[in-house]
C-alpha atoms as a PDB file:
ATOM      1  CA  UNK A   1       0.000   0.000   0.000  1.00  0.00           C
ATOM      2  CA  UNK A   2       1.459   3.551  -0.873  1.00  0.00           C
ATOM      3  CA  UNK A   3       2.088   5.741   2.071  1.00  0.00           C
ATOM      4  CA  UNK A   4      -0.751   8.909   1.878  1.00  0.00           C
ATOM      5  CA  UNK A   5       2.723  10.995   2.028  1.00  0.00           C
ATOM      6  CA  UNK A   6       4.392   9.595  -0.901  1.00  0.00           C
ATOM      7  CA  UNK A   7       1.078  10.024  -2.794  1.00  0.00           C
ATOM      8  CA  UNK A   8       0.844  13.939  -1.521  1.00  0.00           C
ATOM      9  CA  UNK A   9       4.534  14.434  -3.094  1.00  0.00           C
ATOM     10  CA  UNK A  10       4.446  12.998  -5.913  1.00  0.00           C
ATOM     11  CA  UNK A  11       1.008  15.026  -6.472  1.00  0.00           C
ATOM     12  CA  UNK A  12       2.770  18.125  -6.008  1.00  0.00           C
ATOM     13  CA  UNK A  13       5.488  17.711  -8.361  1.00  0.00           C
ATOM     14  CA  UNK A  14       5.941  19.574 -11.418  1.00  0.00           C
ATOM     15  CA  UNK A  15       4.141  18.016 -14.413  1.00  0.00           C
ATOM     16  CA  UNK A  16       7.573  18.266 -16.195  1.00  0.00           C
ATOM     17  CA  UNK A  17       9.174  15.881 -13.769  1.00  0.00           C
ATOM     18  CA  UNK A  18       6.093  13.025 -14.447  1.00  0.00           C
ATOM     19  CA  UNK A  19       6.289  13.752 -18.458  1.00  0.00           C
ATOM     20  CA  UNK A  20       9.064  14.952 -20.467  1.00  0.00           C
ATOM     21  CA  UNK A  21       7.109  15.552 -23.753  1.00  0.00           C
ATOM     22  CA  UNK A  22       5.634  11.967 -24.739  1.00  0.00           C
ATOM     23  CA  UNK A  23       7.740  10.615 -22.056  1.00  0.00           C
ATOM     24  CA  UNK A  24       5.485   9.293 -19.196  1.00  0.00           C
ATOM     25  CA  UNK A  25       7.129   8.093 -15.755  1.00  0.00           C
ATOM     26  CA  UNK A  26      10.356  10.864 -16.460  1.00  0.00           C
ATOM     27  CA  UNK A  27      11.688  11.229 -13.119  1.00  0.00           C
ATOM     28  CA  UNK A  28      10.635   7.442 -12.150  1.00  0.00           C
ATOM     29  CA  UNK A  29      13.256   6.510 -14.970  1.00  0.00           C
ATOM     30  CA  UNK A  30      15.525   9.166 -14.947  1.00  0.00           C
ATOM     31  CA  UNK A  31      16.240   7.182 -11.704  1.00  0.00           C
ATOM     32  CA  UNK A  32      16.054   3.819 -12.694  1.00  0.00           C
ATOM     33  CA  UNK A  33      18.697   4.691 -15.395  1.00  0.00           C
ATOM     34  CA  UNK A  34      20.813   4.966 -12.260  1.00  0.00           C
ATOM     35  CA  UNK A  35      20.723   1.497 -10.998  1.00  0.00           C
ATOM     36  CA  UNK A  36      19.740  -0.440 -14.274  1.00  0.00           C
ATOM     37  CA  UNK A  37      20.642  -0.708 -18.170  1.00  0.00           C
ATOM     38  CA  UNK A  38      19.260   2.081 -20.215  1.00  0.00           C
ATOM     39  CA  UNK A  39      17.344  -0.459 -22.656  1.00  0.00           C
ATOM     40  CA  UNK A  40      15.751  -2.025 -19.691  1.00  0.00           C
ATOM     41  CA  UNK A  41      14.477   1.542 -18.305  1.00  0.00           C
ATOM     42  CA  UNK A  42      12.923   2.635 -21.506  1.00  0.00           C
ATOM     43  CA  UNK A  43      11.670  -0.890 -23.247  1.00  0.00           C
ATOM     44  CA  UNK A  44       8.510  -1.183 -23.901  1.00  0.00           C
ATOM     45  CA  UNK A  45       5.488  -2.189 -22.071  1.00  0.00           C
ATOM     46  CA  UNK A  46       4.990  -6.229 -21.788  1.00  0.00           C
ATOM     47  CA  UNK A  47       1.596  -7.446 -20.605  1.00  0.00           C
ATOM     48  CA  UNK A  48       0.994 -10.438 -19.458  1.00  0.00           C
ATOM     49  CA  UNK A  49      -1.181 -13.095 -20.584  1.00  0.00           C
ATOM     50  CA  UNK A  50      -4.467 -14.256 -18.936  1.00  0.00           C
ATOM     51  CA  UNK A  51      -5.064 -17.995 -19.547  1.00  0.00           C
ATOM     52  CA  UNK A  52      -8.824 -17.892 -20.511  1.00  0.00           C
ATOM     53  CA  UNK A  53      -8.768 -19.989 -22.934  1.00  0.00           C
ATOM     54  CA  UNK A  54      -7.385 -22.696 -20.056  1.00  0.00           C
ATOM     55  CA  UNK A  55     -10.469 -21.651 -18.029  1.00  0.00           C
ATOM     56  CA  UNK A  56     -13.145 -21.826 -21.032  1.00  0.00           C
ATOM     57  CA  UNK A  57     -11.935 -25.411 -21.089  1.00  0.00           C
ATOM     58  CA  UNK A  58     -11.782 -26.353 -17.482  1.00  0.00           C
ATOM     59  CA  UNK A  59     -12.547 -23.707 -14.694  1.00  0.00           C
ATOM     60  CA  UNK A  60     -15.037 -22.184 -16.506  1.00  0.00           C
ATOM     61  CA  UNK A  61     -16.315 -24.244 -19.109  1.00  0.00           C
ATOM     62  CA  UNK A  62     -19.450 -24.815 -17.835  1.00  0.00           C
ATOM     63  CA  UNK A  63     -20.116 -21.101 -16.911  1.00  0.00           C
ATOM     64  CA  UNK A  64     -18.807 -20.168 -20.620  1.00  0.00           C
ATOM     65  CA  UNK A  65     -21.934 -23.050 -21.499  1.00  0.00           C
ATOM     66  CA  UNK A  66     -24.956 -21.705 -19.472  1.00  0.00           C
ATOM     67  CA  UNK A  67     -24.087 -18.131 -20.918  1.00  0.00           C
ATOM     68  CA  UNK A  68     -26.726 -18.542 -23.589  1.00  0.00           C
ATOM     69  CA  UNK A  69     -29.415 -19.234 -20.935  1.00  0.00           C
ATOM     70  CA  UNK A  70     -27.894 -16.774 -18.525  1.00  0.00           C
ATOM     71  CA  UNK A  71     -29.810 -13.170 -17.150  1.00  0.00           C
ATOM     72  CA  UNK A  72     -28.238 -10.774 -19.851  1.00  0.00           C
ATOM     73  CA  UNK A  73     -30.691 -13.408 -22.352  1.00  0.00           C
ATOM     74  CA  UNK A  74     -33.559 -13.720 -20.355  1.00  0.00           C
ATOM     75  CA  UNK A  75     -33.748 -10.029 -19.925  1.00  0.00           C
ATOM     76  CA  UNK A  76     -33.413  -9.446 -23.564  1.00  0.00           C
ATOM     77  CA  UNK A  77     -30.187  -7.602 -23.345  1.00  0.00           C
ATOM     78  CA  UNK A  78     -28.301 -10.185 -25.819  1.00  0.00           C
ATOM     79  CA  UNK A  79     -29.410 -12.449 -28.502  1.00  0.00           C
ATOM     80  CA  UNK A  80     -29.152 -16.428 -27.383  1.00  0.00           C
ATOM     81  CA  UNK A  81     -28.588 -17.624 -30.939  1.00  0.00           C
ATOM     82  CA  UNK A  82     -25.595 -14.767 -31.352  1.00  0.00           C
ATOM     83  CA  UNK A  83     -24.229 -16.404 -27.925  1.00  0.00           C
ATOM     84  CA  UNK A  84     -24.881 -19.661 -28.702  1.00  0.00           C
ATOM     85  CA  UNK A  85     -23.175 -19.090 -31.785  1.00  0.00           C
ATOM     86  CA  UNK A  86     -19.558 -17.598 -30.033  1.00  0.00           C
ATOM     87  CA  UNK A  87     -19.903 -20.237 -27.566  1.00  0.00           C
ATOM     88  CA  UNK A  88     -20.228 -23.492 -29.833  1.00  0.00           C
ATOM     89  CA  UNK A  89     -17.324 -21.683 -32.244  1.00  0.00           C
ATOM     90  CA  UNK A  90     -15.240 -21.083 -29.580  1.00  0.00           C
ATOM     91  CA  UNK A  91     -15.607 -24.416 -28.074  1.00  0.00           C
ATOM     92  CA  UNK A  92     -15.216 -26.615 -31.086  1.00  0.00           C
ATOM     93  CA  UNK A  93     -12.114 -24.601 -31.866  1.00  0.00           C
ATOM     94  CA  UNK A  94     -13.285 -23.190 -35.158  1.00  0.00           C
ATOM     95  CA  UNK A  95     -12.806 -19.864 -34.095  1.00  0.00           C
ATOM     96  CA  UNK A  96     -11.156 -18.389 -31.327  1.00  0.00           C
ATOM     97  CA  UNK A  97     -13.875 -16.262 -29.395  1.00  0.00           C
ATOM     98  CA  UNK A  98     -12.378 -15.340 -26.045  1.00  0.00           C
ATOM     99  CA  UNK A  99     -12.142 -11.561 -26.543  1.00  0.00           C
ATOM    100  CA  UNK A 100     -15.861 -11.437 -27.336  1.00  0.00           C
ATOM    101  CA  UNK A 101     -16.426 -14.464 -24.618  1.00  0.00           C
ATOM    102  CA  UNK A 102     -14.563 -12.885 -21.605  1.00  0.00           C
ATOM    103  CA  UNK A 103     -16.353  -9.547 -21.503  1.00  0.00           C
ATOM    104  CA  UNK A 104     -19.563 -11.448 -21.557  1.00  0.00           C
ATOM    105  CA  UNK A 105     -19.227 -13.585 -19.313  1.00  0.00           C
ATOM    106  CA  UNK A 106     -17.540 -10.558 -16.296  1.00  0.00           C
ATOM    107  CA  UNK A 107     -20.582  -9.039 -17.719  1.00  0.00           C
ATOM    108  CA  UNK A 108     -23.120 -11.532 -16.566  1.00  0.00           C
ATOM    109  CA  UNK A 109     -21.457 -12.151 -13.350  1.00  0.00           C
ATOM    110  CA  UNK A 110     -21.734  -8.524 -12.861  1.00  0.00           C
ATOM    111  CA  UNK A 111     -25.546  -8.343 -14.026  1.00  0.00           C
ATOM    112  CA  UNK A 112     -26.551 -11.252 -11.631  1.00  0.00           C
ATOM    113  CA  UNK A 113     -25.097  -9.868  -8.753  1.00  0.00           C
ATOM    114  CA  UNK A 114     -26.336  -6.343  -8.823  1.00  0.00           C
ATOM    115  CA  UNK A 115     -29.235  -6.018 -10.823  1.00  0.00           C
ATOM    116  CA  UNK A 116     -30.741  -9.707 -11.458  1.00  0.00           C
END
């Protein structure tokens, strides 16, 4: 957890000091370059990967299968055969539907907890 003080400072400081023209995090690596290789500093971003489509076959696979019949359906929100449809494609491995699959299904577990 970040101390409240640290969080005050670093408020205060001159927006120069956070961004050096398209430069975000100046001062954060004007230090690292200190302590660590230049090229390590200034890289690019890396994400990191989410194994969904691991959990669409084990965790969550039969979640990811009542989503069709789920409360963003019966309350006419989505379309069951469009569902059905990314479901079925997604699980026969015809097509690889996760990144219209995982936003569904946070979105159902959202809907069913605070609305349905």
């Amino acid at each position: 957890m970040l101390d409240y003080e640290l969080v005050d400072w670093v408020i205060k400081l001159p927006a120069g000091l956070k961004m050096n023209g398209l430069t975000t995090k100046y001062l954060f690596k004007k230090l690292g370059e200190q302590i660590l290789p230049k090229q390590i500093v200034h890289r690019r971003k890396k994400g990191f990967g989410i194994p969904i489509s691991r959990w669409f076959t084990r965790e969550l696979k039969e979640p990811l299968q009542n989503l069709p019949g789920g409360c963003l359906i019966k309350d006419g929100l989505f379309s069951s055969p469009y569902i059905e449809k990314l479901v079925s494609e997604h699980l026969a491995k015809k097509k690889d539907r996760r990144k219209q699959l995982w936003p569904l299904m946070v979105l159902e577990l959202w809907y069913r907890r605070y609305i349905g």
